[in-house]
Protein backbone atom coordinates (compact mmCIF):
# COMPACT_ATOMS: atom_id res chain seq x y z
CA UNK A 1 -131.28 11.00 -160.80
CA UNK A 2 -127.67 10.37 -161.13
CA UNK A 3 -125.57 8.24 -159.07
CA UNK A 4 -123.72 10.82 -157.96
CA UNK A 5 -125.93 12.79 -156.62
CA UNK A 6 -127.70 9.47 -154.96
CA UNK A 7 -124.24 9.07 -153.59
CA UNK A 8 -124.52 12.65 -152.67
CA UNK A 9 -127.33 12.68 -151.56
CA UNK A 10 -127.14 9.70 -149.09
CA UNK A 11 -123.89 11.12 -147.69
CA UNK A 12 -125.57 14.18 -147.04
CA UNK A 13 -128.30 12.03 -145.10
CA UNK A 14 -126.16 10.15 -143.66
CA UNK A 15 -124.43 12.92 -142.14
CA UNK A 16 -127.24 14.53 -140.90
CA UNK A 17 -128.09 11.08 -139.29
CA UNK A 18 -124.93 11.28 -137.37
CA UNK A 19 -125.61 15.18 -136.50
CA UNK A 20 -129.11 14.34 -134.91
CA UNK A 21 -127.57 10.65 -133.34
CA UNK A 22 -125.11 13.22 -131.33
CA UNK A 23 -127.88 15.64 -130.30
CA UNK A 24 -129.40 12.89 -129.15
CA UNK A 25 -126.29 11.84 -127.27
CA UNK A 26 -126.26 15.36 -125.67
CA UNK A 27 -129.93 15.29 -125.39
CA UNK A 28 -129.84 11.91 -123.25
CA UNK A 29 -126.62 12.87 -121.31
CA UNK A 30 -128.72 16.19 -120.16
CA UNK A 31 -131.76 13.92 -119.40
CA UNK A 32 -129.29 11.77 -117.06
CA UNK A 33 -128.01 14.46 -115.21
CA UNK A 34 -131.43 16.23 -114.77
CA UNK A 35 -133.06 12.87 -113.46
CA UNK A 36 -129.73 12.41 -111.22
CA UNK A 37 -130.29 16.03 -109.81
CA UNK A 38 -134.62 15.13 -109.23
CA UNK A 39 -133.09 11.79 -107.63
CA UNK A 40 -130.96 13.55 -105.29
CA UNK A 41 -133.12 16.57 -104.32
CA UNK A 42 -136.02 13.57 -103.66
CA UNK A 43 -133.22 11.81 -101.14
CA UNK A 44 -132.62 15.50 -99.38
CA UNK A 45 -136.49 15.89 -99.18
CA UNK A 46 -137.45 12.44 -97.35
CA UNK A 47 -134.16 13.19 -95.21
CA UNK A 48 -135.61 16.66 -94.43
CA UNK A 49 -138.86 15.18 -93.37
CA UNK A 50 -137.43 12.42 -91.53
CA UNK A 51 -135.33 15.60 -89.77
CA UNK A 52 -138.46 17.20 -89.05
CA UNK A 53 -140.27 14.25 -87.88
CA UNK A 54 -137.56 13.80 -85.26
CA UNK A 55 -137.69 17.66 -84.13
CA UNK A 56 -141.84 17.40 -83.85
CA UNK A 57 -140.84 14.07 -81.59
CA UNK A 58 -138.37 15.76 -79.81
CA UNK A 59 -140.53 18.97 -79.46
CA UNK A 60 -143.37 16.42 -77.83
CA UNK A 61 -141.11 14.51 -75.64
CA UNK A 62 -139.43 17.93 -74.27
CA UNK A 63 -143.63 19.28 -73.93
CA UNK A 64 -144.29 16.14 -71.94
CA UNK A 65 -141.08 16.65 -69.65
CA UNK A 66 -142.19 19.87 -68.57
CA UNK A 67 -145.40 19.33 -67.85
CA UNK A 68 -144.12 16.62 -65.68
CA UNK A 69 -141.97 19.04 -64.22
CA UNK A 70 -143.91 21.36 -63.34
CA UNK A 71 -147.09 18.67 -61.76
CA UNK A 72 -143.93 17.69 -59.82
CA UNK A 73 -142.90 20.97 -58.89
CA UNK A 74 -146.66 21.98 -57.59
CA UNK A 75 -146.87 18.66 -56.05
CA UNK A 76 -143.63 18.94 -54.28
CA UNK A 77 -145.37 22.79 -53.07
CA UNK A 78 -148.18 21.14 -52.43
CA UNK A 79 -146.56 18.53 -50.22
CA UNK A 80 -144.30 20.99 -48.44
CA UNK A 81 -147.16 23.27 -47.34
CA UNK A 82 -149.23 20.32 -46.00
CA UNK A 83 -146.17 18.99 -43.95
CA UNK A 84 -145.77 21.78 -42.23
CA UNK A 85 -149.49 21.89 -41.16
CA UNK A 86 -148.95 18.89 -39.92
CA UNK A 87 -146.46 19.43 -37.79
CA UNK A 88 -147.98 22.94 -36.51
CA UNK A 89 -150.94 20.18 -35.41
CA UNK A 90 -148.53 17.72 -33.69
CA UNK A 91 -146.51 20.47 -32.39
CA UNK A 92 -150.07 22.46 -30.42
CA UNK A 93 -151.35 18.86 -29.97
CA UNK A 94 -148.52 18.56 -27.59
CA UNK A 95 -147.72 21.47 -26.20
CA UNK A 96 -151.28 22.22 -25.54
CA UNK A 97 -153.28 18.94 -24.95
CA UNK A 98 -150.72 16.24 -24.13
CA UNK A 99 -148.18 18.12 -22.21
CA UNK A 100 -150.77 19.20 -19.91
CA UNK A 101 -152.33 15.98 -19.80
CA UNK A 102 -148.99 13.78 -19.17
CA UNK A 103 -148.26 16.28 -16.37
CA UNK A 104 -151.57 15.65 -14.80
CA UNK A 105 -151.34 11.72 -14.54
CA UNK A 106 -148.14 12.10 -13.53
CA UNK A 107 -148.56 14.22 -10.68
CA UNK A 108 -151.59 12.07 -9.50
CA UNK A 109 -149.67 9.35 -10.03
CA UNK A 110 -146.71 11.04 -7.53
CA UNK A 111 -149.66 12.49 -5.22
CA UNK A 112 -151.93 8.75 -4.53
CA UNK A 113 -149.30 6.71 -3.83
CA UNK A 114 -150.28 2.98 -4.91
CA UNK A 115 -152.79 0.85 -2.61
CA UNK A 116 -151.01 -1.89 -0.44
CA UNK A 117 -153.95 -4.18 -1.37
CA UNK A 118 -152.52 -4.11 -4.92
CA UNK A 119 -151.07 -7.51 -5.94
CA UNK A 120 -148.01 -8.00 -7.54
CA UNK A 121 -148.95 -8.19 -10.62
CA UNK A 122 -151.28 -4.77 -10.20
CA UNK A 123 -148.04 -3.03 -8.86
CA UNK A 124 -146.12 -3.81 -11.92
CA UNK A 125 -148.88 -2.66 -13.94
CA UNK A 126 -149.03 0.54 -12.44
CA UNK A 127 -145.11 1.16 -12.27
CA UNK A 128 -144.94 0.27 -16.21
CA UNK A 129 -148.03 3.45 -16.61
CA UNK A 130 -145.82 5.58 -14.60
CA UNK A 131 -142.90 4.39 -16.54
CA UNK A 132 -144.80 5.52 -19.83
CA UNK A 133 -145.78 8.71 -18.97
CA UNK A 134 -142.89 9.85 -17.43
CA UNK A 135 -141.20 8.57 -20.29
CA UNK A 136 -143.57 10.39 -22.72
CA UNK A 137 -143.11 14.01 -20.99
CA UNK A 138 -139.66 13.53 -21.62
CA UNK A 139 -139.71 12.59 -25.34
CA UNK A 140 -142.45 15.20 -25.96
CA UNK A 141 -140.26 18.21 -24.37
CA UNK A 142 -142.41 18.81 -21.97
CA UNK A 143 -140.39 18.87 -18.67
């Protein structure tokens, strides 16, 4: 072969060379940008699952307030309805056992007069029981 087509030859290589070198260029620049796009839709992803780890969380937490809610809500029912039993009870307890009761002792207490063979002391005592009940007819409402 001649020189010149050696020389012709080489240029025509090294041309081609320089054709796929670019393409590669191109080829790699592509490959950056696809890996930069996979690296940022991998960022969005673990942000999306941290997101939706915090709305299951927050989805628990909000279950867990209203149950607590509501147990305090039928507790506070609950509560209510036994409170006013209670006071129905202490209400007839007084107006139907101690009422009548208080009025008895005190009227025997107004009807015997106290025994002048009571001591001092014995006096006192019985002035403090008369004290009392008259004391609890008034607080109970009964007079």
């Amino acid at each position: 072969m001649e020189p010149s087509e050696l020389v012709g030859a080489v240029e025509a290589l090294t041309a081609a060379v320089g054709e796929l070198s670019e393409r590669l260029d191109v080829q790699q620049e592509n490959l950056d940008q696809q890996q930069k796009m996979l690296d940022e839709i991998e960022r969005q992803r673990k942000g999306l699952d941290q997101q939706r780890k915090g709305l299951n969380t927050t989805r628990i937490i909000l279950g867990v307030v209203a149950v607590v809610v509501v147990a305090v809500a039928v507790l506070y029912g609950r509560v209510d309805a036994n409170s006013d039993g209670v006071r129905e009870v202490q209400e007839r307890t007084s107006t139907e056992i101690l009422c009548p009761l208080y009025a008895v002792l005190a009227t025997s207490m107004k009807v015997n007069p106290p025994s002048p063979n009571l001591t001092a002391e014995q006096a006192k005592a019985r002035q403090a029981a008369a004290d009392a009940i008259i004391a609890g007819l008034e607080k109970l409402g009964c007079t």
